[in-house]
C-alpha atoms as a PDB file:
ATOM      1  CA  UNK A   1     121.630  70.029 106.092  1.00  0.00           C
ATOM      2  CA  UNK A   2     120.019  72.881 104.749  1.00  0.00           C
ATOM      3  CA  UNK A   3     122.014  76.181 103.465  1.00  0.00           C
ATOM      4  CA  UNK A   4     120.171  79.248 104.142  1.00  0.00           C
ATOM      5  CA  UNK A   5     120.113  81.519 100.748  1.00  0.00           C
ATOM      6  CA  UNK A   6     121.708  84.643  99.975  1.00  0.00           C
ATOM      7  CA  UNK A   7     118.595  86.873  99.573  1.00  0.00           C
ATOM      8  CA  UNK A   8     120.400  89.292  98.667  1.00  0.00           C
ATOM      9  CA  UNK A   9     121.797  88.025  95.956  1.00  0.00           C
ATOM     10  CA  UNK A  10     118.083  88.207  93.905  1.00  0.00           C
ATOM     11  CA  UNK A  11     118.016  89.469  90.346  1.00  0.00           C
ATOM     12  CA  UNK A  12     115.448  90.561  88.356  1.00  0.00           C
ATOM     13  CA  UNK A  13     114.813  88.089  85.149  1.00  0.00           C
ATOM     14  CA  UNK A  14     112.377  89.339  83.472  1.00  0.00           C
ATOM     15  CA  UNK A  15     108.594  90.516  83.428  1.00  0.00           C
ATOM     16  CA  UNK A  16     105.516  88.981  81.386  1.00  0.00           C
ATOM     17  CA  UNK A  17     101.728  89.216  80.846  1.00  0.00           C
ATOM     18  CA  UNK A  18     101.469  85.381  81.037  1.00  0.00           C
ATOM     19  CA  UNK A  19     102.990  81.892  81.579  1.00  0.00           C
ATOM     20  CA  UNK A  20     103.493  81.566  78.099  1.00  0.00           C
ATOM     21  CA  UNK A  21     106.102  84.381  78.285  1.00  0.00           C
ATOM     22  CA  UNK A  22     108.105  83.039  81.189  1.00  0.00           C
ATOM     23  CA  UNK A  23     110.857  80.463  80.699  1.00  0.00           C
ATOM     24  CA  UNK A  24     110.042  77.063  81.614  1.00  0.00           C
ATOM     25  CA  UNK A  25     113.826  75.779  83.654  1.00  0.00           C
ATOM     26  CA  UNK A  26     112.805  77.591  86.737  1.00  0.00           C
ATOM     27  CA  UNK A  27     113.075  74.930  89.435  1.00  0.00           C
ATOM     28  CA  UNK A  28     110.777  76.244  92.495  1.00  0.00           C
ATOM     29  CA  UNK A  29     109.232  79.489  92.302  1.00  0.00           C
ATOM     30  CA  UNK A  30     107.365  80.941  95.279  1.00  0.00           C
ATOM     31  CA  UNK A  31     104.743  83.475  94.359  1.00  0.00           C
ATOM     32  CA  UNK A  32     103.786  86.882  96.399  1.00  0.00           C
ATOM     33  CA  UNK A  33     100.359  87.859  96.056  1.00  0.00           C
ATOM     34  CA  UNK A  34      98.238  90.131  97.697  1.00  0.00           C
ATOM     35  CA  UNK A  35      96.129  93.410  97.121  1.00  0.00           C
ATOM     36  CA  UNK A  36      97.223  96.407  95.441  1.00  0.00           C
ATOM     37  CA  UNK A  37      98.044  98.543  98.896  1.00  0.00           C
ATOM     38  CA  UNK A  38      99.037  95.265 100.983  1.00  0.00           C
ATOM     39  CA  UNK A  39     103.128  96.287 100.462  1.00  0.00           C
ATOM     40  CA  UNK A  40     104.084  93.656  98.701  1.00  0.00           C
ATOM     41  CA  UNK A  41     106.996  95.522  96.413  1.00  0.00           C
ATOM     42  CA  UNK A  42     108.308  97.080  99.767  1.00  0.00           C
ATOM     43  CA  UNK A  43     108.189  93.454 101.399  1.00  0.00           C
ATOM     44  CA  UNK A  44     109.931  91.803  98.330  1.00  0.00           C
ATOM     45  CA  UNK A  45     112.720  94.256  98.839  1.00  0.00           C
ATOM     46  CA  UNK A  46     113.256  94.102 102.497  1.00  0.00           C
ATOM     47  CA  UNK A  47     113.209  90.601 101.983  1.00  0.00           C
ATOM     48  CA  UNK A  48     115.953  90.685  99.767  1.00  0.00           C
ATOM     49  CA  UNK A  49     118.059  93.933 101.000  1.00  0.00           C
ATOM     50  CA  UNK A  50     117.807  95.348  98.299  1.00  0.00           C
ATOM     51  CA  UNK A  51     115.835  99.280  97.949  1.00  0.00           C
ATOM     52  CA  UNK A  52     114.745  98.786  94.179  1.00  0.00           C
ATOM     53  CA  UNK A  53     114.451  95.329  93.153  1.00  0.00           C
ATOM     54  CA  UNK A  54     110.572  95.506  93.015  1.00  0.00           C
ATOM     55  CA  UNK A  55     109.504  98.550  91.696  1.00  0.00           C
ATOM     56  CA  UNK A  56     107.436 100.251  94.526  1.00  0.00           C
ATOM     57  CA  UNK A  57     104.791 102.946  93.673  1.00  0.00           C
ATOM     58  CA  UNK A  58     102.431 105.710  95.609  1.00  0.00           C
ATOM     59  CA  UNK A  59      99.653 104.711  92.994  1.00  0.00           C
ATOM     60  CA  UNK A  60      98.674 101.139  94.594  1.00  0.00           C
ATOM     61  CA  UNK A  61      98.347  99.040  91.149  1.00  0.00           C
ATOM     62  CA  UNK A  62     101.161  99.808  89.381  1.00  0.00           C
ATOM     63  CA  UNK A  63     102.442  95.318  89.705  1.00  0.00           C
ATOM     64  CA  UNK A  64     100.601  95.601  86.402  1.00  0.00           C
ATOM     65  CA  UNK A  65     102.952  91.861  85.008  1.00  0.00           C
ATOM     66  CA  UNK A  66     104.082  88.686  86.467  1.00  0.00           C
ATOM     67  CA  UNK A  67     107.954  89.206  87.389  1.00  0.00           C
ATOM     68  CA  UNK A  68     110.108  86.854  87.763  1.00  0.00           C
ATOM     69  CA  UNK A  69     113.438  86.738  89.829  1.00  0.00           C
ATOM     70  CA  UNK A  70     116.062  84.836  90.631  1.00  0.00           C
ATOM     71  CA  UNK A  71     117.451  84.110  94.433  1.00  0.00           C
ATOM     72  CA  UNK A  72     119.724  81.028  93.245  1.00  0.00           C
ATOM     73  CA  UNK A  73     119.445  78.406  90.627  1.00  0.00           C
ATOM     74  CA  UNK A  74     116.448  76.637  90.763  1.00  0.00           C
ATOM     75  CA  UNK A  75     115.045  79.109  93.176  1.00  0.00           C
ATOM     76  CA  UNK A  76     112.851  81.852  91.931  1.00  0.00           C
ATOM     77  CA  UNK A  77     110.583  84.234  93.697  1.00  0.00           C
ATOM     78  CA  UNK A  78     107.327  85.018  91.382  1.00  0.00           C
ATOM     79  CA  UNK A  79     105.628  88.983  92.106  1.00  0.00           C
ATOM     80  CA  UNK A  80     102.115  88.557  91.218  1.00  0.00           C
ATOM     81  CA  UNK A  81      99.829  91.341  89.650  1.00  0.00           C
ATOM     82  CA  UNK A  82      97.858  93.438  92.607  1.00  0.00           C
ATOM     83  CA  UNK A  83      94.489  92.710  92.857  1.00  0.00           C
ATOM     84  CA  UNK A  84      91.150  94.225  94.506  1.00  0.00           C
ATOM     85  CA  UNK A  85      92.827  97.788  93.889  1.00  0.00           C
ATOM     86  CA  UNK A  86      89.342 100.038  92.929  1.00  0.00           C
ATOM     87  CA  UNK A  87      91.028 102.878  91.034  1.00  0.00           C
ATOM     88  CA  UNK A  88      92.199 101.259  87.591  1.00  0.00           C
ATOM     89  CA  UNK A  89      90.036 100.822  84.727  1.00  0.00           C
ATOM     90  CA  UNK A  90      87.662  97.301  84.666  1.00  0.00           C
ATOM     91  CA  UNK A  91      89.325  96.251  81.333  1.00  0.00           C
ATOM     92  CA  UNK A  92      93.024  96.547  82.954  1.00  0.00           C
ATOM     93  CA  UNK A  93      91.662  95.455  85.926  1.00  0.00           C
ATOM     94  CA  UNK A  94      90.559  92.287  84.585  1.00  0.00           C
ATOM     95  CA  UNK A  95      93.399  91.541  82.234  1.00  0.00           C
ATOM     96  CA  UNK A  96      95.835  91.579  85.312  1.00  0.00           C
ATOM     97  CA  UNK A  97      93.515  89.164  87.353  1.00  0.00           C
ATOM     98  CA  UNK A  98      93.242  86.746  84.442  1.00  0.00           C
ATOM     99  CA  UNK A  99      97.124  86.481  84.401  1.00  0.00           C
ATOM    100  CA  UNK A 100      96.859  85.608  88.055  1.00  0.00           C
ATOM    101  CA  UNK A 101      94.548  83.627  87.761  1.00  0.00           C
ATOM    102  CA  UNK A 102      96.308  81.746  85.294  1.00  0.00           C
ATOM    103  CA  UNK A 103      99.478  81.701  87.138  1.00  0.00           C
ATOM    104  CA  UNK A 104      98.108  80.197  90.212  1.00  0.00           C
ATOM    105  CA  UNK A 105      96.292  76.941  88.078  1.00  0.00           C
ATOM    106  CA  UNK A 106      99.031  76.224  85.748  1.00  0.00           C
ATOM    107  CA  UNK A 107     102.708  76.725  86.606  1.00  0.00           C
ATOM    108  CA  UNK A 108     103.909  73.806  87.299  1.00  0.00           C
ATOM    109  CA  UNK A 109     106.738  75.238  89.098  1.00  0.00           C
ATOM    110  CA  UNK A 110     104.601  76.776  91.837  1.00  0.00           C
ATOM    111  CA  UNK A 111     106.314  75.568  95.117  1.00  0.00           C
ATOM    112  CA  UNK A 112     104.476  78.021  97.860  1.00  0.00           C
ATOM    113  CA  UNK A 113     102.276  81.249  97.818  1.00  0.00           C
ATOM    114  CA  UNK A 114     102.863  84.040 100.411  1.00  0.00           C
ATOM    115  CA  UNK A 115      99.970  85.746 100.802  1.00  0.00           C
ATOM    116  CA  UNK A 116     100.168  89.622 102.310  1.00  0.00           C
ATOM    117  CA  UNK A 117      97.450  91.503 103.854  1.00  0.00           C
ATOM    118  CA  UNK A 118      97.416  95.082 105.579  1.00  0.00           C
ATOM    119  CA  UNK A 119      97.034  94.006 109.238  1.00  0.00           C
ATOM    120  CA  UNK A 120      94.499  96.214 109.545  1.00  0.00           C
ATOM    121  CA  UNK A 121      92.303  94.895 106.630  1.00  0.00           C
ATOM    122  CA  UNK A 122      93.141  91.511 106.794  1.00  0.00           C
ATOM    123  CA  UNK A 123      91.109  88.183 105.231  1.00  0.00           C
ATOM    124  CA  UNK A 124      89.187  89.997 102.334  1.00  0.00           C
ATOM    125  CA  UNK A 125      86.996  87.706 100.380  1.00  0.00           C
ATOM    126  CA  UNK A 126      89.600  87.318  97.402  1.00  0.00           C
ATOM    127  CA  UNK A 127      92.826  86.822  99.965  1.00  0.00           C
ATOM    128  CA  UNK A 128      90.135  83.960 101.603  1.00  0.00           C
ATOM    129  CA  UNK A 129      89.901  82.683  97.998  1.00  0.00           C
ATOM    130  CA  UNK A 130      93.329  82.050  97.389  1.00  0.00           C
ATOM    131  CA  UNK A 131      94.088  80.600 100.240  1.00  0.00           C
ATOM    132  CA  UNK A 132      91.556  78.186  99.657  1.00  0.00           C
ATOM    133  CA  UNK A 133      92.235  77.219  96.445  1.00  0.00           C
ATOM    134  CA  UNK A 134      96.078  76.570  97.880  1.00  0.00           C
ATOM    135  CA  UNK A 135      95.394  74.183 100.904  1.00  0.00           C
ATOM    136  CA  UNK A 136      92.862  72.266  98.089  1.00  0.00           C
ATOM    137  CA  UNK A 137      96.208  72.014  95.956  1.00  0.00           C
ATOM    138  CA  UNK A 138      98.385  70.798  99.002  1.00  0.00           C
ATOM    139  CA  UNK A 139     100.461  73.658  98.536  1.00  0.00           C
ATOM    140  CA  UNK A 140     101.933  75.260 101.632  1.00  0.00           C
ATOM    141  CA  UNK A 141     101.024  79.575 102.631  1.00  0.00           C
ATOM    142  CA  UNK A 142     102.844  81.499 104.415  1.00  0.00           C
ATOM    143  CA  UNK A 143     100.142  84.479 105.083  1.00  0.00           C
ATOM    144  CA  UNK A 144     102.083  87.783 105.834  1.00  0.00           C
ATOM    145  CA  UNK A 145     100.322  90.590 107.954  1.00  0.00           C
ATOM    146  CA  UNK A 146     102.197  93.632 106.857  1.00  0.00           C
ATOM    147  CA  UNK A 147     102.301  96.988 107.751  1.00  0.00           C
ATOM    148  CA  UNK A 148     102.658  95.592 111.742  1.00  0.00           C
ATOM    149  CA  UNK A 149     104.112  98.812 112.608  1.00  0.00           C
ATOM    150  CA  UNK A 150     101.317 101.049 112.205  1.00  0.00           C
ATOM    151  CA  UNK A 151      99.826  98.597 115.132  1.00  0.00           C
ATOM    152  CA  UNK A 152     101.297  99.420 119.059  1.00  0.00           C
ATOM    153  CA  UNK A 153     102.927  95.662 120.501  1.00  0.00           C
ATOM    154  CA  UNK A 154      99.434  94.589 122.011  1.00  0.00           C
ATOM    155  CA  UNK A 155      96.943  95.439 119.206  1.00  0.00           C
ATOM    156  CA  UNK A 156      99.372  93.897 116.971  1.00  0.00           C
ATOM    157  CA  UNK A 157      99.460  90.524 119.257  1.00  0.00           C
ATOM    158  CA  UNK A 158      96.154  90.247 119.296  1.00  0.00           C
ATOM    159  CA  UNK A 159      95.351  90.866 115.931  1.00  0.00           C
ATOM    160  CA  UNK A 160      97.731  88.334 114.801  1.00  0.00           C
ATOM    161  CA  UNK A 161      95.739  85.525 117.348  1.00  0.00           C
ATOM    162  CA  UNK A 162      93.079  86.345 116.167  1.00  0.00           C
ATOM    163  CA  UNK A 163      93.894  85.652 112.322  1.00  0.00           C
ATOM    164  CA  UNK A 164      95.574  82.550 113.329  1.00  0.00           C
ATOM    165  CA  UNK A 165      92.456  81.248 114.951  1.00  0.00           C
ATOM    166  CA  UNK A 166      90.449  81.948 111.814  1.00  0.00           C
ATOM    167  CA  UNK A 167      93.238  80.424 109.663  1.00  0.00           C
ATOM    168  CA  UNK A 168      91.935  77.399 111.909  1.00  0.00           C
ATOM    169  CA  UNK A 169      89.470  76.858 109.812  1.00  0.00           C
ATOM    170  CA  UNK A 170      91.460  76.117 106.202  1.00  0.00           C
ATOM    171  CA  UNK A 171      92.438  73.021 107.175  1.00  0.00           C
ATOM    172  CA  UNK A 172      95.813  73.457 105.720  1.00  0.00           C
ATOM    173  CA  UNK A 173      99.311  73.853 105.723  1.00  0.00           C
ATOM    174  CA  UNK A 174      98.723  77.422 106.700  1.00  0.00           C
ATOM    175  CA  UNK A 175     101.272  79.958 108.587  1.00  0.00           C
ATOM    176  CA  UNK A 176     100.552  83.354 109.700  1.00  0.00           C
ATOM    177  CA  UNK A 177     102.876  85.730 110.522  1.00  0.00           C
ATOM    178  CA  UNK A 178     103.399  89.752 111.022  1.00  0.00           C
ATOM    179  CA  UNK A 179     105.447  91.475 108.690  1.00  0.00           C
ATOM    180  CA  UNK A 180     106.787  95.077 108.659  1.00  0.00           C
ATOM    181  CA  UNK A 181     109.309  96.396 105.836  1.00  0.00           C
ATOM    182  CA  UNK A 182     109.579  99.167 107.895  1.00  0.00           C
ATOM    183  CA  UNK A 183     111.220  97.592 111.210  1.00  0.00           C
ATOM    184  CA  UNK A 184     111.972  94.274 109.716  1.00  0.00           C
ATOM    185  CA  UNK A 185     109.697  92.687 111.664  1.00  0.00           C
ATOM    186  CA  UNK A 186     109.022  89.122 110.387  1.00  0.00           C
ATOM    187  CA  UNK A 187     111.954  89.448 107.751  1.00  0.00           C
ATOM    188  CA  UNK A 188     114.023  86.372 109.098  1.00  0.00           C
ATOM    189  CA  UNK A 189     111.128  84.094 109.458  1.00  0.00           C
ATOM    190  CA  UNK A 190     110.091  84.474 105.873  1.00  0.00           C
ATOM    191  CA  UNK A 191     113.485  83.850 104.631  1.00  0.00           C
ATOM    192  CA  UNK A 192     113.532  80.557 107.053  1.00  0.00           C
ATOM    193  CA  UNK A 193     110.137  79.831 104.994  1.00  0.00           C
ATOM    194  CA  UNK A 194     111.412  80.323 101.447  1.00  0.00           C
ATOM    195  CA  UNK A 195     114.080  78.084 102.616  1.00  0.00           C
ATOM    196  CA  UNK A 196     112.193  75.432 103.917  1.00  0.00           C
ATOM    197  CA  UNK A 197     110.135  75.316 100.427  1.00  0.00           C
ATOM    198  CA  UNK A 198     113.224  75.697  98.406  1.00  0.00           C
ATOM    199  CA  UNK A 199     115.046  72.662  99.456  1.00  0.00           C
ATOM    200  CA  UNK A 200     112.094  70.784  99.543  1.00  0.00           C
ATOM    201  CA  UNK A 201     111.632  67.284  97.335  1.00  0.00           C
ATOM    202  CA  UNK A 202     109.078  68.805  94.282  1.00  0.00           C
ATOM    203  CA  UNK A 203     105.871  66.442  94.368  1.00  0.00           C
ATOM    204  CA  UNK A 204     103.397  66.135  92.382  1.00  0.00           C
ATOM    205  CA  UNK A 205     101.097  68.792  92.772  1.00  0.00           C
ATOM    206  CA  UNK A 206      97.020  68.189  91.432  1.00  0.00           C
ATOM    207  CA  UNK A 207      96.295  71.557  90.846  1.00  0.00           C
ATOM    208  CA  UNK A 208      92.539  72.284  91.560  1.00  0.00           C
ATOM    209  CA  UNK A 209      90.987  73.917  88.232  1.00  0.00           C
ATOM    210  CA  UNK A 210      88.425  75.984  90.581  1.00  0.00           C
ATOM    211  CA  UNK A 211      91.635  77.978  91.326  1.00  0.00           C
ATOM    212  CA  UNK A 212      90.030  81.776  91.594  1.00  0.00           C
ATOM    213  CA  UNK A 213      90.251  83.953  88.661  1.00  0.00           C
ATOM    214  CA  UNK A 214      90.087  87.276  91.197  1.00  0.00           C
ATOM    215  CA  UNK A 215      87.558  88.651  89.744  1.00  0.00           C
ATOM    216  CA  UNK A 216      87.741  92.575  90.577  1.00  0.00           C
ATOM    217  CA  UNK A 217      85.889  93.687  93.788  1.00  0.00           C
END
């Protein structure tokens, strides 16, 4: 039977520009992606309870390294660099996406990628990308619309159909849910998620080498 984890129990491990900088005895790590204003620092820590475990910023960009923490053994959660975010210069801009990028083909340890989008802005080109380049690597998504509150009940209902319809058409293992940091909308679902993945038997992932380098917007 499965044991629900303590999310609240996370720890920070440490931060690096690349794979070769991380340690290698991970277990599963789940990695959070998404663009530079999606929320994903604020998500992380409602996620875990926890006001400053991922270090949130009114500059959108600042998720400059990969960071690594630590829910349990063997269970790691993996905050990806921001990408698509305009207002950073190109060189910086592309040095982050290439450590993405690089993530996302190599790590072995890659057990599931949750995905966030602003509800309103959902499904840009480079969030279509990586969702791509995960159902072509059988690796399960758990897409995460954030920011639900800023939507009344009914726009955000319908807005959520509607992405789930389009989702339709990745063929994939491929879930889509709201999310709000905020209210804690969505909260217990993606813990059920991380779960799920976490106690899941690792197989033998062939990771497809077209994974996208997000190249800036």
């Amino acid at each position: 039977m499965e044991q629900s984890l303590n999310y609240r129990n996370t720890q920070f491990v440490t931060s690096a520009p690349d794979i070769r900088h991380l340690p290698d005895n991970t277990g599963i790590e789940i990695a959070f992606a998404g663009r530079s204003n999606a929320g994903k620092s604020s998500s992380l820590n409602r996620l875990c309870d926890q006001k400053s475990l991922a270090k949130t910023s009114k500059t959108p960009g600042r998720t400059q390294l990969i960071n690594l923490f630590k829910v349990d053994d063997g269970c790691h959660i993996v905050d990806l660099p921001g990408y698509g975010f305009a207002q950073v210069p190109l060189e910086m801009k592309e040095k982050w996406q290439r450590s993405l990028g690089e993530y996302l083909q190599k790590r072995e340890q890659l057990g599931g990628l949750v995905v966030l989008m602003d509800i309103r802005h959902p499904m840009k080109d480079l969030d279509q990308q990586l969702i791509h380049w995960a159902v072509q690597s059988n690796l399960p998504v758990m897409v995460l619309l954030t920011k639900a509150d800023k939507l009344k009940s009914g726009a955000r209902k319908q807005q959520l159909m509607k992405i789930r319809e389009a989702a339709l058409a990745f063929c994939g293992d491929v879930e889509i849910e709201l999310f709000s940091s905020l209210k804690g909308i969505g909260v217990d679902k993606l813990r059920r998620k991380l779960d799920t993945w976490y106690h899941q038997a690792p197989e033998e992932t062939v990771l497809d080498e077209t994974a996208p380098d997000a190249e800036p917007e």
